[in-house]
C-alpha atoms as a PDB file:
ATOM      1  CA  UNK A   1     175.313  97.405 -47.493  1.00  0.00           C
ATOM      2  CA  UNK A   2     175.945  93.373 -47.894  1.00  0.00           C
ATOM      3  CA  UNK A   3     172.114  92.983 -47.820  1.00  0.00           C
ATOM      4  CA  UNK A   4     171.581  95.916 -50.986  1.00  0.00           C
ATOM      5  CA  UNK A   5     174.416  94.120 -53.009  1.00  0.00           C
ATOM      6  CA  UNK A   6     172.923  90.397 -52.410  1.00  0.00           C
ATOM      7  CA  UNK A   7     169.721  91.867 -53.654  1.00  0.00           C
ATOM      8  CA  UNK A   8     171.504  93.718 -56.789  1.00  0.00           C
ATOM      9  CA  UNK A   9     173.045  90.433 -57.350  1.00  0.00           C
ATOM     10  CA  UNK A  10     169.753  88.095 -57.175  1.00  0.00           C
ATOM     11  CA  UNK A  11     168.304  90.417 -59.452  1.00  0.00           C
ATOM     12  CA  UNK A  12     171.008  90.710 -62.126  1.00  0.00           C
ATOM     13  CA  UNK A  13     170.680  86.555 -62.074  1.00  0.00           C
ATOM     14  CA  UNK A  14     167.226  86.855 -62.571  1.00  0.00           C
ATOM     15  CA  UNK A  15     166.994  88.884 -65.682  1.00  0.00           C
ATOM     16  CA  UNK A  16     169.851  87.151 -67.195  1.00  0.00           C
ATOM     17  CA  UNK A  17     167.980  84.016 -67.159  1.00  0.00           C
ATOM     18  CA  UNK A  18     165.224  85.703 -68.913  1.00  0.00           C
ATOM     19  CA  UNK A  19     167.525  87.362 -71.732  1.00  0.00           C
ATOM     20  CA  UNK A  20     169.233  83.487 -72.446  1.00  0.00           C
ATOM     21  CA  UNK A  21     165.928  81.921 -72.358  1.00  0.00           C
ATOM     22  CA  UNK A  22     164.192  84.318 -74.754  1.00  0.00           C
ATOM     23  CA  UNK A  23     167.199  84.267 -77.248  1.00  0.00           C
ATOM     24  CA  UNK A  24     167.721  80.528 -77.118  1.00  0.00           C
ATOM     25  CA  UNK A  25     166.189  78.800 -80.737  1.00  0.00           C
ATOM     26  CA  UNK A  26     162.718  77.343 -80.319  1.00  0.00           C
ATOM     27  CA  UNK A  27     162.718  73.484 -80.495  1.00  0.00           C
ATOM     28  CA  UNK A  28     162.062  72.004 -84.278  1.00  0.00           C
ATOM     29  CA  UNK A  29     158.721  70.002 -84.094  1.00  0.00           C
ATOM     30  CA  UNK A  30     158.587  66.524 -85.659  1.00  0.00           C
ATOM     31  CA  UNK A  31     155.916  66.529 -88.721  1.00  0.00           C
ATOM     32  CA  UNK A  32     153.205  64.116 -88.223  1.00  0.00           C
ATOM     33  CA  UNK A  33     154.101  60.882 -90.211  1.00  0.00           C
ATOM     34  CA  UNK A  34     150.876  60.134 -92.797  1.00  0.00           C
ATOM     35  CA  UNK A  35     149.497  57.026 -92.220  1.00  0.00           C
ATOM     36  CA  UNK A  36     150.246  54.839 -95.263  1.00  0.00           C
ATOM     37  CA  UNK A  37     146.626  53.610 -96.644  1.00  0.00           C
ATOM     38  CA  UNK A  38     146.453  49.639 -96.501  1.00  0.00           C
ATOM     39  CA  UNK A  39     145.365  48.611-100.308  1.00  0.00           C
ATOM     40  CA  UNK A  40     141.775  47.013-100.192  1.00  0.00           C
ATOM     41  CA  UNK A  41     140.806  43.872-102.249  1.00  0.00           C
ATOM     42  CA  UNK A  42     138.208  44.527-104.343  1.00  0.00           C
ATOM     43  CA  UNK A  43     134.990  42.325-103.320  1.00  0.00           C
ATOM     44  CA  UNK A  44     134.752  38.959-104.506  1.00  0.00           C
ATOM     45  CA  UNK A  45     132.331  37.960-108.022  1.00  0.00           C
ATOM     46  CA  UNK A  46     129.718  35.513-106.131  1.00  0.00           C
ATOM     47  CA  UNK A  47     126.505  36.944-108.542  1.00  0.00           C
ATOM     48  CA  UNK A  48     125.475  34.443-111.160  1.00  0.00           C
ATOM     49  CA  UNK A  49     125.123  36.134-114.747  1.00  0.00           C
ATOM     50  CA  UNK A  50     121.764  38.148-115.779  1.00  0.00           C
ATOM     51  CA  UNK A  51     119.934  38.705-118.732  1.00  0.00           C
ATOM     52  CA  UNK A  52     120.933  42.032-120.027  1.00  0.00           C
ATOM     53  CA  UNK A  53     118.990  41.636-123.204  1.00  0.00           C
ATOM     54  CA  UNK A  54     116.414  39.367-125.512  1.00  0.00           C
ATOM     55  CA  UNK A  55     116.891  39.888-129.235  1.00  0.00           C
ATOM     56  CA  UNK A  56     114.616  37.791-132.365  1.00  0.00           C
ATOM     57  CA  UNK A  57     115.533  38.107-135.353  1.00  0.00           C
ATOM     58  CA  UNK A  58     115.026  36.104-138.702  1.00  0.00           C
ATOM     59  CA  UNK A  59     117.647  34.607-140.494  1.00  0.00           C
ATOM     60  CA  UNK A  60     117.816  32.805-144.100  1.00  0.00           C
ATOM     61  CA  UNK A  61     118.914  29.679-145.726  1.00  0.00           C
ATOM     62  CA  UNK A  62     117.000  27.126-147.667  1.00  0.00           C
ATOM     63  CA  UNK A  63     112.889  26.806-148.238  1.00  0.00           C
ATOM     64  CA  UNK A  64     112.303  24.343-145.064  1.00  0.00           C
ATOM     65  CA  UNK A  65     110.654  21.813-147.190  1.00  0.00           C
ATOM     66  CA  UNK A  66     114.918  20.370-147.177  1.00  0.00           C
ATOM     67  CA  UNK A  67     115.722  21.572-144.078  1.00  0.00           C
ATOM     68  CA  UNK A  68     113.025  20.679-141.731  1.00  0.00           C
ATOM     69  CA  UNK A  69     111.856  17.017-141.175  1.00  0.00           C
ATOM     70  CA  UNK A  70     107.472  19.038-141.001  1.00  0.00           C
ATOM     71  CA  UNK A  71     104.196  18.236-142.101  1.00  0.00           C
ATOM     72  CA  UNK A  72     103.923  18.353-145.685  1.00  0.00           C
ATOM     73  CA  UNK A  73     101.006  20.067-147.217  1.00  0.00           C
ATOM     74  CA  UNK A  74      99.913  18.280-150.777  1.00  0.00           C
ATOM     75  CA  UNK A  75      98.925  21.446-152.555  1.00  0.00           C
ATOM     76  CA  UNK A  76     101.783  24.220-152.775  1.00  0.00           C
ATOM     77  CA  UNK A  77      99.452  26.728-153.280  1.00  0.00           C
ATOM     78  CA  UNK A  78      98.541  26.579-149.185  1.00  0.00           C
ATOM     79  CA  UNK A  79     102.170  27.085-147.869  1.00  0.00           C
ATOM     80  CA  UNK A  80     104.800  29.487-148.472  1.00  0.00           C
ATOM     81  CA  UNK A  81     107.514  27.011-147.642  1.00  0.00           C
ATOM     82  CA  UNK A  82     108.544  26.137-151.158  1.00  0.00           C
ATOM     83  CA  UNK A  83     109.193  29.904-152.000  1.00  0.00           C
ATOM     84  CA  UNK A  84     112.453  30.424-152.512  1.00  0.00           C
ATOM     85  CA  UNK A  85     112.878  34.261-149.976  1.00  0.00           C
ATOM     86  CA  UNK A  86     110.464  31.916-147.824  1.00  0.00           C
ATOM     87  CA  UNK A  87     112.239  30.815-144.221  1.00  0.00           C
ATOM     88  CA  UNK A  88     110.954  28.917-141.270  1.00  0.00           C
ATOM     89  CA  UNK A  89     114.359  29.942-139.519  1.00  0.00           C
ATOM     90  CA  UNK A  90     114.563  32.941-136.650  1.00  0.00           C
ATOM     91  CA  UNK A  91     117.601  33.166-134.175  1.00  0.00           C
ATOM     92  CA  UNK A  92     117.323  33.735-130.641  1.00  0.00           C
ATOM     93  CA  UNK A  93     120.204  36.055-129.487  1.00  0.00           C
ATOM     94  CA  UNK A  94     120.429  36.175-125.356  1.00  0.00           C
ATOM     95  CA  UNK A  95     122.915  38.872-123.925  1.00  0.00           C
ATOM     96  CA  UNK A  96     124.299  38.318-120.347  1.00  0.00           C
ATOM     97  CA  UNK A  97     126.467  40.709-117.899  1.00  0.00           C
ATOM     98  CA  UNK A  98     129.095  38.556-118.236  1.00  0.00           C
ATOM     99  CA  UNK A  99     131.072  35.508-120.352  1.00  0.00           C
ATOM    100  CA  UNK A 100     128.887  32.490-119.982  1.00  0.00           C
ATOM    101  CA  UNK A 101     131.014  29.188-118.933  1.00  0.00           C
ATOM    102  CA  UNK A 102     130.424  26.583-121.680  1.00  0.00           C
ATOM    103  CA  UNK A 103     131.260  23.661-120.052  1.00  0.00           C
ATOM    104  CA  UNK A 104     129.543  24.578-116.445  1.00  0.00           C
ATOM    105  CA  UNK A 105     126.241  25.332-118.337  1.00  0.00           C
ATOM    106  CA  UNK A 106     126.221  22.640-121.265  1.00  0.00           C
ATOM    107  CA  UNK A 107     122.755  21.805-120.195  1.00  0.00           C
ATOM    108  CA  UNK A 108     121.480  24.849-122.167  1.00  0.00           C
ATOM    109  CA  UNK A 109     123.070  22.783-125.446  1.00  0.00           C
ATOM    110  CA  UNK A 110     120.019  19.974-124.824  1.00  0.00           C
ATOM    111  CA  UNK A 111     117.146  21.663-127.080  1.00  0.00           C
ATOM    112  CA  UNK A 112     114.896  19.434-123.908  1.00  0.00           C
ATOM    113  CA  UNK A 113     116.010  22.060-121.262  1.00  0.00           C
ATOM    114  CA  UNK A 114     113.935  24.848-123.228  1.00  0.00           C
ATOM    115  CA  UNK A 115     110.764  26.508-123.402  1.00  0.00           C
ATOM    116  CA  UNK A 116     109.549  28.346-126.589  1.00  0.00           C
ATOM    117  CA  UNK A 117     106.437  29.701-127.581  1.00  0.00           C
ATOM    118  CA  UNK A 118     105.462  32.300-130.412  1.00  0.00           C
ATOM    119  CA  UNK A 119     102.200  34.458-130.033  1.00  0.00           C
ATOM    120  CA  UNK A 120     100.439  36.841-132.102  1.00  0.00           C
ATOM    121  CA  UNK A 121      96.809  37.769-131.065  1.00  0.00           C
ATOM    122  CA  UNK A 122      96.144  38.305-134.970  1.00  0.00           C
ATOM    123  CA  UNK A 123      97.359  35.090-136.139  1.00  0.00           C
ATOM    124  CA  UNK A 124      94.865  32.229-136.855  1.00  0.00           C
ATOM    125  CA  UNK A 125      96.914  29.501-135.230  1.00  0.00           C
ATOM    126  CA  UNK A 126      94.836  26.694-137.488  1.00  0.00           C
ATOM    127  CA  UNK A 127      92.320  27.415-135.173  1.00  0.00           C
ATOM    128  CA  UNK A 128      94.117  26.130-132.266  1.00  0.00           C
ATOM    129  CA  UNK A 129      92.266  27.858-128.799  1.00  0.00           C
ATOM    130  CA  UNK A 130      95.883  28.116-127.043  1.00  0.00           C
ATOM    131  CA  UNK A 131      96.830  31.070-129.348  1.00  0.00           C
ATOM    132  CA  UNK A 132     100.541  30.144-129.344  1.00  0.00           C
ATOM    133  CA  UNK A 133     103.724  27.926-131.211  1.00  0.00           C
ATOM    134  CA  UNK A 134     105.394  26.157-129.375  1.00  0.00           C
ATOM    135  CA  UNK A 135     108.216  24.084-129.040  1.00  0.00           C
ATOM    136  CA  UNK A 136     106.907  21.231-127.275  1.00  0.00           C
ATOM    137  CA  UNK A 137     103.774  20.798-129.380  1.00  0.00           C
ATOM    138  CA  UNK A 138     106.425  20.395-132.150  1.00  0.00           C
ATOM    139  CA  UNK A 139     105.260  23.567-134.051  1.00  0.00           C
ATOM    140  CA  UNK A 140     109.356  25.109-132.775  1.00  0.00           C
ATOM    141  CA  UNK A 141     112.020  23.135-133.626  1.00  0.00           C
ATOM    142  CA  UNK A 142     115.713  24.155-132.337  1.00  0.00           C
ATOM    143  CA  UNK A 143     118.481  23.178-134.625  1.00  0.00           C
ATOM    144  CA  UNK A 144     121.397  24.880-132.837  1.00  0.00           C
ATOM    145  CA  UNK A 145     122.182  26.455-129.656  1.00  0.00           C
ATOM    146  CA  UNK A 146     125.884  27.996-129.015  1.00  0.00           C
ATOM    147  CA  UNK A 147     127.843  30.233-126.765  1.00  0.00           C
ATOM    148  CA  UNK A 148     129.717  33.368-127.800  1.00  0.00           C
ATOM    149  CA  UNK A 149     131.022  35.107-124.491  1.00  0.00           C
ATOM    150  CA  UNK A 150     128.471  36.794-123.179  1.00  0.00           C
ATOM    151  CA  UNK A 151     125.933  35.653-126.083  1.00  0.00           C
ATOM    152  CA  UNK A 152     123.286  32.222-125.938  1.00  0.00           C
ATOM    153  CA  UNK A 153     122.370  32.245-129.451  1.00  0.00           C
ATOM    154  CA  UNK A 154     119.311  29.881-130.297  1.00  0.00           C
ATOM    155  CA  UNK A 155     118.456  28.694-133.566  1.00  0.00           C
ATOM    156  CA  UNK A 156     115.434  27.851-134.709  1.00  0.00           C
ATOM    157  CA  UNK A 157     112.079  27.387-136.881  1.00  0.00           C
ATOM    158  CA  UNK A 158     108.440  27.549-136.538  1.00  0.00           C
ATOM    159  CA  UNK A 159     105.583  26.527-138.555  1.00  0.00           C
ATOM    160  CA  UNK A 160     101.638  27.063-138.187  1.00  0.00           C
ATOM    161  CA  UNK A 161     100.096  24.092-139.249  1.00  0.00           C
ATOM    162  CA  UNK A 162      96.172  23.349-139.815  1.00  0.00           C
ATOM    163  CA  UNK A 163      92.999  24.282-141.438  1.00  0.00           C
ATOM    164  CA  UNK A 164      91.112  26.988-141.821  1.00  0.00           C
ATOM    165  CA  UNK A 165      87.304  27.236-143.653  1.00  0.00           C
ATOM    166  CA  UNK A 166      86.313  29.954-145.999  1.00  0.00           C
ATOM    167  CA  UNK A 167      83.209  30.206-148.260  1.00  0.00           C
ATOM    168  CA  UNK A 168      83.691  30.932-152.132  1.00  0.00           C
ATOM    169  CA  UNK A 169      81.295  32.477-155.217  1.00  0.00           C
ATOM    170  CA  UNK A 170      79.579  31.039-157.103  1.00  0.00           C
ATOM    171  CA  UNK A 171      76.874  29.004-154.412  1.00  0.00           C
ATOM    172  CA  UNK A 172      78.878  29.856-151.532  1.00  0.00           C
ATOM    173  CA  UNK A 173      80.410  26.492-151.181  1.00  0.00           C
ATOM    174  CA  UNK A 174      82.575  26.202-148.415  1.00  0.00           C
ATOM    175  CA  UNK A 175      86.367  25.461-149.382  1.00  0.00           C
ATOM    176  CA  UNK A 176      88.541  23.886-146.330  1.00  0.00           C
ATOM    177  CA  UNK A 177      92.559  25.001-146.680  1.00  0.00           C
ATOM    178  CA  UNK A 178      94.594  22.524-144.967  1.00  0.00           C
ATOM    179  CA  UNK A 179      97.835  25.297-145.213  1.00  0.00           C
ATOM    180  CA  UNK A 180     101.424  25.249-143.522  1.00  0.00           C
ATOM    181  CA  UNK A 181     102.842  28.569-143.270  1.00  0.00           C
ATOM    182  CA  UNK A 182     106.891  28.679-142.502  1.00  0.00           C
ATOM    183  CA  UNK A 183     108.343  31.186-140.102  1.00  0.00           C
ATOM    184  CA  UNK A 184     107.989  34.052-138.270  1.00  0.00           C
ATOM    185  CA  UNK A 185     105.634  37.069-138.968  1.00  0.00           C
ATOM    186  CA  UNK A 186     107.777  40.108-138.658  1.00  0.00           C
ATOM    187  CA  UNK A 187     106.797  42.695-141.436  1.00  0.00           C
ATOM    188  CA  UNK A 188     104.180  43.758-143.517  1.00  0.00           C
ATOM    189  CA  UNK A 189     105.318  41.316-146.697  1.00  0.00           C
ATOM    190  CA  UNK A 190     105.543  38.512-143.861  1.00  0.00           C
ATOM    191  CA  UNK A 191     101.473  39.517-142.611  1.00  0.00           C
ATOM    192  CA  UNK A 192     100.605  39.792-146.657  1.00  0.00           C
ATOM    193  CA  UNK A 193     101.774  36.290-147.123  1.00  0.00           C
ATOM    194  CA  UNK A 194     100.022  34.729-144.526  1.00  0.00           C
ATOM    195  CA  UNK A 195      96.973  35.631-145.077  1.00  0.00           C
ATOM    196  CA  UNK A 196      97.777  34.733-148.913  1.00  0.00           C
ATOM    197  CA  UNK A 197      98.185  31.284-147.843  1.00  0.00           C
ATOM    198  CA  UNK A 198      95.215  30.936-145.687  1.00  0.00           C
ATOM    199  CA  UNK A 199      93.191  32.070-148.383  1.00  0.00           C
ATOM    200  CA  UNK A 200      94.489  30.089-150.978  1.00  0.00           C
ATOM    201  CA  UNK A 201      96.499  32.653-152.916  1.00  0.00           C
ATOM    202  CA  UNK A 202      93.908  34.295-154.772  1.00  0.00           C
ATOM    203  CA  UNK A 203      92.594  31.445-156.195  1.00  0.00           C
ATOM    204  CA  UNK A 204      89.268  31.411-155.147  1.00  0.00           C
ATOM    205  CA  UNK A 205      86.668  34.535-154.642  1.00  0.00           C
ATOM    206  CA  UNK A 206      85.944  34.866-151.341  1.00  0.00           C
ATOM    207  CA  UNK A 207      82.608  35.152-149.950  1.00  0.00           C
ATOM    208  CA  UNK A 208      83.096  34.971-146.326  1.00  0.00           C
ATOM    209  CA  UNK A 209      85.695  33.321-143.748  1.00  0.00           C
ATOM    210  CA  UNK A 210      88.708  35.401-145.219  1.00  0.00           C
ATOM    211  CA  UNK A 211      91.717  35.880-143.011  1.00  0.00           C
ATOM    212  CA  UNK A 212      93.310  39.779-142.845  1.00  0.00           C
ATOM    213  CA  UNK A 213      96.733  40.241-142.849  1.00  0.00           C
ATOM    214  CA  UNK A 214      98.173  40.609-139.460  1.00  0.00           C
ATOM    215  CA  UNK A 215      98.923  44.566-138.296  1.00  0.00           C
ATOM    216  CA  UNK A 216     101.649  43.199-135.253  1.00  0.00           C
ATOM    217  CA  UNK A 217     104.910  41.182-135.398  1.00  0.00           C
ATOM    218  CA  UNK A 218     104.548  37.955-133.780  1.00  0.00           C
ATOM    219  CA  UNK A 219     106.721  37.626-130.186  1.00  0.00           C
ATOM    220  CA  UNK A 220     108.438  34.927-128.931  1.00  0.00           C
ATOM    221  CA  UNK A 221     109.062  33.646-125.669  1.00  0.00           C
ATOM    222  CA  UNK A 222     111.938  31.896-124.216  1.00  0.00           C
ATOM    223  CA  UNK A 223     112.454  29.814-120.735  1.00  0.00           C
ATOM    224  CA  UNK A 224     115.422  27.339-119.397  1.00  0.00           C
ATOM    225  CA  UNK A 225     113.974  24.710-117.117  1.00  0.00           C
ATOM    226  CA  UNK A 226     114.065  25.037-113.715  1.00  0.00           C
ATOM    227  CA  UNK A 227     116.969  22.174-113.570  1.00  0.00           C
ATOM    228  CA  UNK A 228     118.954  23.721-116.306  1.00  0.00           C
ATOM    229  CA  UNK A 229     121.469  26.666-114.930  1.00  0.00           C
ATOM    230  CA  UNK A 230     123.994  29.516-116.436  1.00  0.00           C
ATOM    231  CA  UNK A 231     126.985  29.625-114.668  1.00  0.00           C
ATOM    232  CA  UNK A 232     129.918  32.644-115.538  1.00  0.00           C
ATOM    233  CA  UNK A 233     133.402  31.790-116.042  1.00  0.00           C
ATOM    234  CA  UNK A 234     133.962  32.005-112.216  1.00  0.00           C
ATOM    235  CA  UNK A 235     131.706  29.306-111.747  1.00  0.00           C
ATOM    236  CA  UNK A 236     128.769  31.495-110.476  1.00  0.00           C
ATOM    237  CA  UNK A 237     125.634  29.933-111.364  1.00  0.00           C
ATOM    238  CA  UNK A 238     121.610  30.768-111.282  1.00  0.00           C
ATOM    239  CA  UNK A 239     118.419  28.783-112.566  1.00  0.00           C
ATOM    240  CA  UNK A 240     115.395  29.854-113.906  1.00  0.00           C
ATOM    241  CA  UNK A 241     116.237  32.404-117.008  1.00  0.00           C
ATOM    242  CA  UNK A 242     113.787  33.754-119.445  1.00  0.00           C
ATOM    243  CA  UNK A 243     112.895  36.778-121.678  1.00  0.00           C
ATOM    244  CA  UNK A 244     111.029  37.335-124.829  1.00  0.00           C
ATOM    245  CA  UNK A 245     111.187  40.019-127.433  1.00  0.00           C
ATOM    246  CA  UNK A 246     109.280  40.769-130.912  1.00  0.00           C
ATOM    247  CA  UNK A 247     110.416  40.202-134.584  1.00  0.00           C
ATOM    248  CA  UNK A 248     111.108  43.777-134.808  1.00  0.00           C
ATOM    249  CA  UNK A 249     113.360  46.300-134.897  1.00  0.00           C
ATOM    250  CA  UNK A 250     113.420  48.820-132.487  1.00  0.00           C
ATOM    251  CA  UNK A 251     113.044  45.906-129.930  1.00  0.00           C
ATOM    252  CA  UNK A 252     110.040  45.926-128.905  1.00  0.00           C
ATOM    253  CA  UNK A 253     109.451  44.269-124.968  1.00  0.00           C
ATOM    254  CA  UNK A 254     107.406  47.283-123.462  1.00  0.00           C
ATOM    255  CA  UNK A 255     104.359  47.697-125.649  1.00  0.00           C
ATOM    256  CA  UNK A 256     101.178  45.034-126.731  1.00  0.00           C
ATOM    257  CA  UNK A 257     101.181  44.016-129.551  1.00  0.00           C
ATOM    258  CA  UNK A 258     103.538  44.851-131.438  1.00  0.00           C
ATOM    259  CA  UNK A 259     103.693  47.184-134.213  1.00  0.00           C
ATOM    260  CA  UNK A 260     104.661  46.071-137.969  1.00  0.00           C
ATOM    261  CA  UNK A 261     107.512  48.128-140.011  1.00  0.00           C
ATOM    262  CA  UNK A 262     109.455  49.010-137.165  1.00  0.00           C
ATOM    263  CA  UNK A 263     107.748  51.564-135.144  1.00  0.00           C
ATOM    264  CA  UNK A 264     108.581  52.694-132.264  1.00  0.00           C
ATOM    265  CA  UNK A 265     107.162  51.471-129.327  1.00  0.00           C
ATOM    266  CA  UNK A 266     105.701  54.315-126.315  1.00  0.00           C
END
């Protein structure tokens, strides 16, 4: 009888300690804690500045017979430089990816530390066999360079100086032009005039030897000497820039040569 009750008693323990521990509250779990993100810095600037863009265009003031110290030609009727809409003058416009430090690149101030050359394979170039303008044959001359942000804005003119042969009624006698024509050729009046001037303005009747009017803008070509760097206002600095574009809107870099009246290039 003692043994049946010990048993009834083990039991009853038993299934009491079941009934508390299923009834007792489950244990509130701790949420995760989110790791707080440490802020990154962003990368430092160490690229010099790039050329984004090349942009000629003409600009206006006074005939260059007062404003540039060129060759003077004794007969007006070979030049268009004493015409009063006539300009040797043509800006430059360079666009970077960033503000350009003025005093870190003053060397681009010194007109020595450039390169420019103007081509057109329909000009006459006085007969010259290079086929170009160019700044240090004297034919360019820069009269101002600045800096506006992210701007290098180059002023300049150009002339095309020499001679040019053509053979006139009534025995065929050959007539020599020594002509200076001012500026850039970046339209249709611009191609008209040229060839007016090389062929005396319609003062003579022209046998043979006449020029044609140019059908393409002329292009011009800029460089910075190897010695001569750009540096951003961080003091990030390259060598070695240069671009070129065409007298004519929509810029035209992708296509030879370059058409007249502002087509659009393929």
């Amino acid at each position: 009888m003692k043994k049946n009750l010990w048993v009834l008693l083990a039991l009853s323990a038993l299934i009491a300690m079941f009934v508390i521990a299923g009834c007792a509250p489950k244990p509130t779990s701790s949420p995760t804690p989110t790791p707080t993100a440490t802020p990154t810095a962003p990368p430092a600037d160490t690229a010099c500045p790039k050329v984004v863009s090349t942009e000629v265009v003409k600009t206006y003031f006074s005939p260059c017979d007062s404003c540039f110290p060129w060759v003077e030609v004794s007969d007006s009727i070979y030049t268009n430089c004493l015409d009063v809409t006539a300009t040797p003058a043509f800006k430059i416009i360079i666009t970077f990816d960033e503000n350009i430090d003025p005093i870190k690149s003053s060397c681009i101030l010194n007109p020595a530390n450039w390169v420019i050359e103007v081509t057109n394979p329909e000009r006459y170039f006085g007969g010259n066999p290079d086929k170009k303008l160019t700044l240090a044959d004297g034919e360019v001359l820069i009269t101002n360079v600045e800096i506006d942000g992210k701007k290098i804005i180059v002023t300049a003119g150009v002339i095309e100086y020499g001679w040019h042969d053509i053979f006139v009624l009534p025995n065929g006698t050959k007539e020599t032009i020594e002509y200076l024509f001012c500026g850039l050729i970046c339209n249709s009046d611009d191609a008209k005039s040229y060839a007016n001037v090389l062929n005396g303005k319609g003062n003579f009747a022209i046998i043979s030897g006449a020029v044609t009017a140019p059908t393409v803008a002329d292009e011009v070509y800029w460089k910075l000497n190897n010695g001569c760097v750009v540096a951003d206002e961080l003091g990030n600095f390259c060598c070695e820039f240069e671009g070129k574009d065409c007298c004519v809107e929509p810029i035209c870099e992708t296509c030879a040569p370059c058409p007249l009246e502002g087509s659009i290039c393929q």
